[in-house]
Protein backbone atom coordinates (compact mmCIF):
# COMPACT_ATOMS: atom_id res chain seq x y z
CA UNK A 1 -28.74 53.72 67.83
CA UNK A 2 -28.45 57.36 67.91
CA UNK A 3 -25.02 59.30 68.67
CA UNK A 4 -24.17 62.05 70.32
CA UNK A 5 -21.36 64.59 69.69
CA UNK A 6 -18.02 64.78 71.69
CA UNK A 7 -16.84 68.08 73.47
CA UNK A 8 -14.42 70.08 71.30
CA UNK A 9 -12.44 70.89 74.29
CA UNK A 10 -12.07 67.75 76.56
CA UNK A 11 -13.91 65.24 74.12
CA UNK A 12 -16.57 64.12 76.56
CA UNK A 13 -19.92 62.90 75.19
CA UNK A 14 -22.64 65.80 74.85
CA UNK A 15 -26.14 65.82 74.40
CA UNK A 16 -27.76 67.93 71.21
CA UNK A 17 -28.36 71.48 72.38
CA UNK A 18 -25.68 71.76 74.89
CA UNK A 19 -24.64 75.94 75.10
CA UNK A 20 -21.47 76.87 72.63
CA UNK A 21 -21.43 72.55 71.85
CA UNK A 22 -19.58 72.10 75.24
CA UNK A 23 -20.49 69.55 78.01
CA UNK A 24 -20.80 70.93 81.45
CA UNK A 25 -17.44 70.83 83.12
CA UNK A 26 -16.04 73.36 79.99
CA UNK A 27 -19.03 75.92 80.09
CA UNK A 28 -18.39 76.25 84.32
CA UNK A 29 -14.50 76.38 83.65
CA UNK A 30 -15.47 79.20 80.70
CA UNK A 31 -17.54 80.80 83.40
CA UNK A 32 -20.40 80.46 80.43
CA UNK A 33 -19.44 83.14 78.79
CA UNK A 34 -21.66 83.60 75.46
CA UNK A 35 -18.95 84.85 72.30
CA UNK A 36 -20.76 88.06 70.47
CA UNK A 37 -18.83 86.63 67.50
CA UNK A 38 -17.18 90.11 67.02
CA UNK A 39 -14.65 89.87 64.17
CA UNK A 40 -12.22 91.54 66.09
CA UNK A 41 -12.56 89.37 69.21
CA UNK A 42 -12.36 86.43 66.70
CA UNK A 43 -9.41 87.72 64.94
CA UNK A 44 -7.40 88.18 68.31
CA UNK A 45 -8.75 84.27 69.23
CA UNK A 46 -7.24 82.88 66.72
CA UNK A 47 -4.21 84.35 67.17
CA UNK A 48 -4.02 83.65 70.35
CA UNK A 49 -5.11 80.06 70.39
CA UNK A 50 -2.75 76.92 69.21
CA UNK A 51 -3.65 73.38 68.87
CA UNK A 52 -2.54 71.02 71.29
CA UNK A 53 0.15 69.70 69.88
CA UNK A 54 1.53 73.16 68.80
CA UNK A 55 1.56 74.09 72.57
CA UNK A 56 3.47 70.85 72.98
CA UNK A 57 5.68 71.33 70.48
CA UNK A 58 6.60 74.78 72.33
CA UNK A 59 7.18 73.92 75.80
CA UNK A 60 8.55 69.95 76.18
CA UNK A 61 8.97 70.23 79.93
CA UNK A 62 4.71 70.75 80.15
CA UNK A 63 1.97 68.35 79.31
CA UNK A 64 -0.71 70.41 77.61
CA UNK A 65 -4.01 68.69 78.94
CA UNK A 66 -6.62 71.11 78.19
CA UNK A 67 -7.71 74.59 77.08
CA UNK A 68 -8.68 75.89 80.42
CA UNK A 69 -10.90 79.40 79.26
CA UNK A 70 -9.99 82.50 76.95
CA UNK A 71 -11.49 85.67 77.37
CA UNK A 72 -10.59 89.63 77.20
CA UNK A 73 -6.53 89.20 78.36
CA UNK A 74 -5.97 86.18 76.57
CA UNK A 75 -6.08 82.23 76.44
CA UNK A 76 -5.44 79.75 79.38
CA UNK A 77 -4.54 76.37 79.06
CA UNK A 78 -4.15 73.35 82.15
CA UNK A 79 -0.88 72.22 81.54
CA UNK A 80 0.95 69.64 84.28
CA UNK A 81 5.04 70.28 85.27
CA UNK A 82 6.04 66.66 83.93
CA UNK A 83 9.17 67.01 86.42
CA UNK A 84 7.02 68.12 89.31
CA UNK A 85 3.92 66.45 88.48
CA UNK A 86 2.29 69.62 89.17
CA UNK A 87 -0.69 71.14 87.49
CA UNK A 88 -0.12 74.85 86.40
CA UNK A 89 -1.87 77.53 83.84
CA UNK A 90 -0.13 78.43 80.31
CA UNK A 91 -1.66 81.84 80.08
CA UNK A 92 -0.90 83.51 76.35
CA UNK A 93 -1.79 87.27 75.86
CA UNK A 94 -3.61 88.53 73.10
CA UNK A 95 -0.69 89.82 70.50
CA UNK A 96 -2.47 93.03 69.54
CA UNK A 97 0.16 95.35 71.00
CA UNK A 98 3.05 93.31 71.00
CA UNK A 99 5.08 94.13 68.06
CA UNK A 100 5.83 97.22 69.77
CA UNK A 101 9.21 97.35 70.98
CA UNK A 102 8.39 98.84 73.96
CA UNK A 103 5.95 95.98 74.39
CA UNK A 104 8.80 93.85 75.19
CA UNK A 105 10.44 96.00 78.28
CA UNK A 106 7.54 96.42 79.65
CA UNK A 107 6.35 93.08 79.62
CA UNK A 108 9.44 91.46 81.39
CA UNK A 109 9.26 94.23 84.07
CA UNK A 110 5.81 93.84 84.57
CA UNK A 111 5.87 89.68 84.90
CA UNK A 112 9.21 89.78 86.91
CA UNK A 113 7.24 92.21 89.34
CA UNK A 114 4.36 89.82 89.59
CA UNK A 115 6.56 86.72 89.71
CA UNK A 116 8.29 88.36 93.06
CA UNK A 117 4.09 88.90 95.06
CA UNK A 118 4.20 85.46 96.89
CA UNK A 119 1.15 85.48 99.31
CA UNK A 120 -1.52 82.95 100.19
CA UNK A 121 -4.55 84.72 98.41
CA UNK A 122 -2.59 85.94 94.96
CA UNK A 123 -2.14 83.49 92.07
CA UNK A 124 1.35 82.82 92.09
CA UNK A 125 4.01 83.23 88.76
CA UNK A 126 5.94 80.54 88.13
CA UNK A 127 7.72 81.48 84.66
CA UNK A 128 6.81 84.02 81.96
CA UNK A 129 9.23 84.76 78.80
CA UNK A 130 7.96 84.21 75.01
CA UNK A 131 7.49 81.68 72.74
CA UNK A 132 7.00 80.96 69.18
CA UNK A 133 5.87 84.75 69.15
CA UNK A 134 3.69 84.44 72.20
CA UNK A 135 4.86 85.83 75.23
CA UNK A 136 3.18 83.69 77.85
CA UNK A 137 2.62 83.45 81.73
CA UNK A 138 3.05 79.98 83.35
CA UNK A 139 1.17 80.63 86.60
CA UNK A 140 -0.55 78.49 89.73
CA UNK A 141 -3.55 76.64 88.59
CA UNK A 142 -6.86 76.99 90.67
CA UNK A 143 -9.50 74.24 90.81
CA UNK A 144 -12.54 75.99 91.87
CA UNK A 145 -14.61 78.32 90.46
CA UNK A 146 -14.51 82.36 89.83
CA UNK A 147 -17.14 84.57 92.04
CA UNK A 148 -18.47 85.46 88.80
CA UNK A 149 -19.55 81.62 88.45
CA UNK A 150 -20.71 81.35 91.94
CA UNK A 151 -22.85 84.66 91.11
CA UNK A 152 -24.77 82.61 88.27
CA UNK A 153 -24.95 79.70 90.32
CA UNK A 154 -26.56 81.69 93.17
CA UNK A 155 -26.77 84.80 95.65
CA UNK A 156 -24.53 84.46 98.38
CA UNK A 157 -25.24 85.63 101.95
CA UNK A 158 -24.11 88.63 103.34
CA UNK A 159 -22.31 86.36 106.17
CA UNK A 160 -20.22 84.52 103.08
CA UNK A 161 -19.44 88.28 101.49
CA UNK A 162 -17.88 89.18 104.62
CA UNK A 163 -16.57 85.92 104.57
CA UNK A 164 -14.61 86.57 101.15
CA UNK A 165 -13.59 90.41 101.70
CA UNK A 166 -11.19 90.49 103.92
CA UNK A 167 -8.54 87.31 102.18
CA UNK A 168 -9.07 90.18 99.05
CA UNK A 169 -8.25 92.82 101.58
CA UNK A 170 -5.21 90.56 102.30
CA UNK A 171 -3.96 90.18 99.32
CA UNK A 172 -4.58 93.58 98.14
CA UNK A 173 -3.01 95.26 100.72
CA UNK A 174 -0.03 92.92 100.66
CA UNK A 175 0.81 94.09 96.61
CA UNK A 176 0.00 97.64 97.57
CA UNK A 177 3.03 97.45 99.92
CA UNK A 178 5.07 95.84 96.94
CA UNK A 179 4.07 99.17 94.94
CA UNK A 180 1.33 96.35 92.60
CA UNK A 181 -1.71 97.81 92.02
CA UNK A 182 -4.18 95.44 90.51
CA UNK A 183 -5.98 97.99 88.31
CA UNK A 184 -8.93 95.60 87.11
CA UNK A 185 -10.46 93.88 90.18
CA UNK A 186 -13.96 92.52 89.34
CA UNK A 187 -15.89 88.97 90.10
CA UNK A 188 -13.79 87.29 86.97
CA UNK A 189 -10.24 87.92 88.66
CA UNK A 190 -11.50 86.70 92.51
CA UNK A 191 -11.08 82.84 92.50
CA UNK A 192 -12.12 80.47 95.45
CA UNK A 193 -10.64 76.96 95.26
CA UNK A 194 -11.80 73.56 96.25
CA UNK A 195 -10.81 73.80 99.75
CA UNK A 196 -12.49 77.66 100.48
CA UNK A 197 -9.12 79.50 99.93
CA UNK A 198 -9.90 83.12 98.13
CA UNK A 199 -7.39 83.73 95.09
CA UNK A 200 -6.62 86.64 93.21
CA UNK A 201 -5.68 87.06 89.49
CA UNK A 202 -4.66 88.31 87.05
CA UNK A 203 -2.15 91.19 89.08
CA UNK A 204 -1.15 94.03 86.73
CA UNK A 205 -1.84 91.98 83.46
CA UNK A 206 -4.48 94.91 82.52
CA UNK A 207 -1.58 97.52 82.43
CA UNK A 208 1.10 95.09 80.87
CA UNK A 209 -0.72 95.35 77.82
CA UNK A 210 -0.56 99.09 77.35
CA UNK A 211 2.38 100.90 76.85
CA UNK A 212 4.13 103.18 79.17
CA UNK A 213 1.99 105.99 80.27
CA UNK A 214 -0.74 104.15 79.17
CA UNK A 215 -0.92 105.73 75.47
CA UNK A 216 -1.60 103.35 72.56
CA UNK A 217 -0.30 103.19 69.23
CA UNK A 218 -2.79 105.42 68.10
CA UNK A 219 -1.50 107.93 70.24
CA UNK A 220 -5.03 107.84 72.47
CA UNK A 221 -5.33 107.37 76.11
CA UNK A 222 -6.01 103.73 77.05
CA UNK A 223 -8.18 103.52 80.09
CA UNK A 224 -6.64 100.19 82.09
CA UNK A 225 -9.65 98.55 83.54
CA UNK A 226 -13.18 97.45 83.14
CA UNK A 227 -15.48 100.23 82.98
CA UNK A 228 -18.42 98.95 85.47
CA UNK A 229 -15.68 98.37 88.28
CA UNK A 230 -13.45 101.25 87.67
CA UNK A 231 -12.72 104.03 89.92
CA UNK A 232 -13.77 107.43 88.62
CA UNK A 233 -10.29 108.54 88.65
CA UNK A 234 -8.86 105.26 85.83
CA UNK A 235 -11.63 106.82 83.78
CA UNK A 236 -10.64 110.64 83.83
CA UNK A 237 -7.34 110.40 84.84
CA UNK A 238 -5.45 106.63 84.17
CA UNK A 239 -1.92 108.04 84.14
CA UNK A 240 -2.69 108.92 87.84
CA UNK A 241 -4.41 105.81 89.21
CA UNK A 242 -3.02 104.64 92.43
CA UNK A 243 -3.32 101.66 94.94
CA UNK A 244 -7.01 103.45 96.33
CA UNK A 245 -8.71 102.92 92.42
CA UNK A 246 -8.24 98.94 93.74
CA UNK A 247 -10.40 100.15 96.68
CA UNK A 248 -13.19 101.41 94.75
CA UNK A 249 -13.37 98.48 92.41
CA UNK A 250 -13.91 96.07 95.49
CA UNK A 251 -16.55 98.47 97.02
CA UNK A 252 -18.36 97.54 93.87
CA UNK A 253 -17.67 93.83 94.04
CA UNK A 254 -18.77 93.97 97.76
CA UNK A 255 -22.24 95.48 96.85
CA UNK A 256 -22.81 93.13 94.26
CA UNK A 257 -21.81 90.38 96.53
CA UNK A 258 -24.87 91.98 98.96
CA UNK A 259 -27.21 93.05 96.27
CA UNK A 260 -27.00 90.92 93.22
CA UNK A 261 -26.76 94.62 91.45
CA UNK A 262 -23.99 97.17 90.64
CA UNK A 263 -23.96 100.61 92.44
CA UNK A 264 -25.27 102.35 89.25
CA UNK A 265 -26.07 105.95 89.61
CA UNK A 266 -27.70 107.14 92.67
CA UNK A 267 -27.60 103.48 94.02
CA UNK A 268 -29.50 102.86 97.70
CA UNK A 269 -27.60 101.26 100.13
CA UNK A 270 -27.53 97.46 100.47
CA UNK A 271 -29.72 97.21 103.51
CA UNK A 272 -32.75 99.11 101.56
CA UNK A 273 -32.14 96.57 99.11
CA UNK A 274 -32.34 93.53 100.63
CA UNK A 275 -32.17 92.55 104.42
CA UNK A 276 -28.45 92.64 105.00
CA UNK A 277 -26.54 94.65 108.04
CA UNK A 278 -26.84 98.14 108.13
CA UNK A 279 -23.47 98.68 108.92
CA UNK A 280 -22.08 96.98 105.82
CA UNK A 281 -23.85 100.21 104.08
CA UNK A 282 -21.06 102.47 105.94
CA UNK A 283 -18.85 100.46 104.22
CA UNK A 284 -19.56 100.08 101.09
CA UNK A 285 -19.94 103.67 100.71
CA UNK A 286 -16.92 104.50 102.22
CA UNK A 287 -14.96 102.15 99.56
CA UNK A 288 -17.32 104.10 96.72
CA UNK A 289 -16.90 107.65 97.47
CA UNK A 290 -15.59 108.87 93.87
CA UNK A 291 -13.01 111.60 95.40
CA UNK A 292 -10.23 109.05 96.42
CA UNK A 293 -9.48 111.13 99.65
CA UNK A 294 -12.68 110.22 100.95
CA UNK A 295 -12.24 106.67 100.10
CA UNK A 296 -10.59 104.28 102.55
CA UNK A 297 -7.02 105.54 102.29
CA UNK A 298 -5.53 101.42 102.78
CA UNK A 299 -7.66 98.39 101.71
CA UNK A 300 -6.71 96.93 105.62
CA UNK A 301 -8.82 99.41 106.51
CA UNK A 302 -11.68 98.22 105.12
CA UNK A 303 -10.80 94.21 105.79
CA UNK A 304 -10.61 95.85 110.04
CA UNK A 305 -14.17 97.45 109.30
CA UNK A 306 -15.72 93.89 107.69
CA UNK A 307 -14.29 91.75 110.40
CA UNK A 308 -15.48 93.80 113.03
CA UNK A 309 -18.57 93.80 111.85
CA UNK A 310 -18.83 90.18 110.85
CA UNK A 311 -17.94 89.45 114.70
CA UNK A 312 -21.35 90.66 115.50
CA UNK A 313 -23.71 90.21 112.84
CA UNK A 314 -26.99 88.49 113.65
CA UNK A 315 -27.75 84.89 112.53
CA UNK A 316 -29.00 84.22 109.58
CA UNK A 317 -32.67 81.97 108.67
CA UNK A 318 -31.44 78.94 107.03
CA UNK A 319 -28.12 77.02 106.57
CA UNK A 320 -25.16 79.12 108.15
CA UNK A 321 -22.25 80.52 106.37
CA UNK A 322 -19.06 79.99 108.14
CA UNK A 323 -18.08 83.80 109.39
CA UNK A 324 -14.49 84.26 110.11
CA UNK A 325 -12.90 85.84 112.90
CA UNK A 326 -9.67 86.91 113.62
CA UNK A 327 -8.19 83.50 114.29
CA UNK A 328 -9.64 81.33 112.25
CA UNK A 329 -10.78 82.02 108.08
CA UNK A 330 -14.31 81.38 106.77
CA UNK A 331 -14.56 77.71 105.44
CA UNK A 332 -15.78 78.63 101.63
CA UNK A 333 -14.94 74.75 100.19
CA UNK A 334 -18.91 73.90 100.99
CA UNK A 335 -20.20 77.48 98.98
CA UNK A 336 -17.60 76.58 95.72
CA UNK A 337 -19.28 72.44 95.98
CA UNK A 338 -22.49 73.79 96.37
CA UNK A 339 -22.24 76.23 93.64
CA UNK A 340 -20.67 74.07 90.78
CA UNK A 341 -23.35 71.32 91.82
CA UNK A 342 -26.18 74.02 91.19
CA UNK A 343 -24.53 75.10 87.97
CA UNK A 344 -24.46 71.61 86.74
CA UNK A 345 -27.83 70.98 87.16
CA UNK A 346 -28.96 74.39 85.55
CA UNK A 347 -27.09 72.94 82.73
CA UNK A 348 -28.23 69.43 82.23
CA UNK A 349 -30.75 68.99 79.28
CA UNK A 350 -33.94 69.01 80.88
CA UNK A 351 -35.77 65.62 80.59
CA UNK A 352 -39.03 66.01 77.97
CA UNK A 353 -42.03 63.93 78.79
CA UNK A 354 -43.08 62.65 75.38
CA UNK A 355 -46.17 61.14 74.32
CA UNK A 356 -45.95 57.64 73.22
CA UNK A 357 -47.16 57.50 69.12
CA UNK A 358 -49.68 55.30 68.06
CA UNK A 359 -48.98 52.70 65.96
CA UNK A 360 -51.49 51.19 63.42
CA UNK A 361 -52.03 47.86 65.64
CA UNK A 362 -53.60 50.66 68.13
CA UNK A 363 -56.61 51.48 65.93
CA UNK A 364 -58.50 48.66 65.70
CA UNK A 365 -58.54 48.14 69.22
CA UNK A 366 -59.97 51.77 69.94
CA UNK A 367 -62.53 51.30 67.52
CA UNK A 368 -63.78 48.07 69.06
CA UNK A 369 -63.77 49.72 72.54
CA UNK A 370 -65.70 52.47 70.87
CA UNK A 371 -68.51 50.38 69.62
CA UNK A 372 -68.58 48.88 73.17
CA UNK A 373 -68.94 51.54 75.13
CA UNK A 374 -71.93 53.10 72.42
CA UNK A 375 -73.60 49.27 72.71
CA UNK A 376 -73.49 49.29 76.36
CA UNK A 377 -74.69 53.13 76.33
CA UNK A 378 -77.42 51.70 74.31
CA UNK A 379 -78.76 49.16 76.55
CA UNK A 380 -78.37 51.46 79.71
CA UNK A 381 -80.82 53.92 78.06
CA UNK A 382 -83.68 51.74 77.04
CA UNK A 383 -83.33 50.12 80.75
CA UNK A 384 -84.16 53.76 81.79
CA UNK A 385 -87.07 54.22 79.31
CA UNK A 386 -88.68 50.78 80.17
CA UNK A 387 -88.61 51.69 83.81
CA UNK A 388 -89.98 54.91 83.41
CA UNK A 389 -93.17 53.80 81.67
CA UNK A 390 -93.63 50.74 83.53
């Protein structure tokens, strides 16, 4: 009988040929990334990443189920509160900057700041400190999917876009008033649970790990962000980044969200893209202008713009995305079901229809149906030859 290996992450059963050796569930919780297998990304993965046990060892109070995903901040594990019962995300940053003293301060002010944002749509901070040389954030854990991962599952509809925008508006606008700026707002740090609700991550965690004034060990300027969703101004000018650079980056994650694309270059408007509202373009573009006083000048702004227009946008052909209104928020638990169902079926092993070998027993038989057929070909033809000279 022929076996099949187990997961390396959750130990399930996988078929040969499975993407990075995981099974399904851990390639959508990864968001299926692909590793480059850069030796630098390596090196910082293995500092960063503990067994189990280790983890265990660490924090007593937690049970360490799972890792949960790693990628350019750090590692995440699914741990559960064993007082509470409650399941939470261990979240250890990469240590390449943290033997700096400063590293310290500025961690602790940073995570205290983030620990203090309590709203509906912004991953919450439970705990942070460090441990065995880690310094760690304990933080609420999300059972859904990123809109990266809905992205690869499929498009969504302009209707569900302007269904998602305004809970980031929320949220955003709610930390700008703290004095948070997000700094690195993109499809991997917008979350969307089981039951629809919109989640943001990952607050400030881009600018924890530089130093103050954002200048590295090397003495260089660090740019705090990621490049295809930054404002022009985190680019030239990081040290001077304020609450409108998290304006810009959603402008870019709401034309995706429209377009499939990023607003590269001289980019056209959504609706000469594909058939979506023409007034969304005025908004988009707005949230893109690169001189930030042209911009939207507060992210509620922009969420008043969306809703108004998502009040009056036609119907669309097929099945309807729930549009919210002022009242009542869009109903996204169907899209995140819908999506991780697609996603598991692009990554089941497709079934191969194979063609039965032959056996030796087989051959005999053919031959003797061979010489029939050429016997009774036989006969047929010198029926025909005696009737035609009859």
């Amino acid at each position: 009988m022929e076996t099949y290996p187990a997961c390396p992450v959750c130990g399930t059963t996988i078929v040969p040929g499975a993407p990075q050796g995981l099974c399904p569930e851990c390639l959508l919780r990864a968001g299926f990334e692909t590793k480059s297998g850069n030796k630098s990304t390596d090196g910082k993965l293995a500092a960063v990443l503990a067994p189990l046990e280790e983890v265990a060892r660490s924090f007593p109070a937690l049970e360490i189920i799972e890792l949960a995903g790693h990628g350019g901040m750090g590692a995440v594990y699914k741990v559960r509160q064993r007082q509470s019962g409650r399941f939470a995300a261990l979240k250890f940053l990469f240590p390449e900057k943290q033997s700096s003293p400063q590293f310290a301060g500025r961690f602790e002010g940073e995570a205290r700041m983030l620990a203090a944002l309590s709203h509906p749509n912004i991953v919450t901070v439970y705990d942070f400190g460090k441990a065995d040389g880690r310094f760690y954030l304990l933080m609420e854990y999300v059972d859904g999917l990123t809109l990266r991962q809905l992205f690869r599952a499929r498009r969504l509809s302009p209707a569900e876009a302007v269904g998602i925008v305004p809970k980031v508006c929320d949220a955003l606008q709610y930390a700008h008033d703290q004095g948070v700026i997000h700094r690195d707002i993109k499809p991997e740090n917008i979350l969307l649970d089981k039951s629809g609700q919109v989640k943001i991550a990952d607050f400030g965690i881009a600018k924890m790990l530089h130093l103050p004034g954002n200048v590295s060990l090397t003495g260089t300027m660090d740019v705090v962000g990621t490049p295809l969703y930054m404002a022009p101004e985190q680019i030239e000018n990081p040290q001077l980044v304020d609450s409108r650079a998290d304006i810009y980056s959603l402008g870019v994650v709401f034309y995706e969200m429209l377009t499939g694309e990023l607003p590269l270059g001289k980019f056209q408007p959504p609706s000469q893209k594909l058939e979506t509202d023409p007034r969304l373009d005025e908004v988009v573009i707005h949230a893109l202008e690169k001189e930030p006083d042209r911009r939207y000048q507060q992210v509620g702004q922009m969420k008043v713009d969306v809703e108004t227009i998502a009040q009056t946008m036609p119907e669309e052909a097929g099945p309807k995305a729930d549009v919210p209104s002022p009242g009542r928020p869009a109903r996204s638990g169907g899209l995140v079901a819908e999506a991780q169902a697609a996603a598991r079926a692009a990554l089941q092993p497709k079934a191969v229809r194979r063609t039965p070998k032959m056996g030796r027993n087989y051959w005999p038989k053919i031959a003797i149906a061979a010489c029939v057929i050429l016997i009774l070909a036989i006969v047929l033809f010198a029926i025909l030859l005696l009737t035609m000279y009859k």
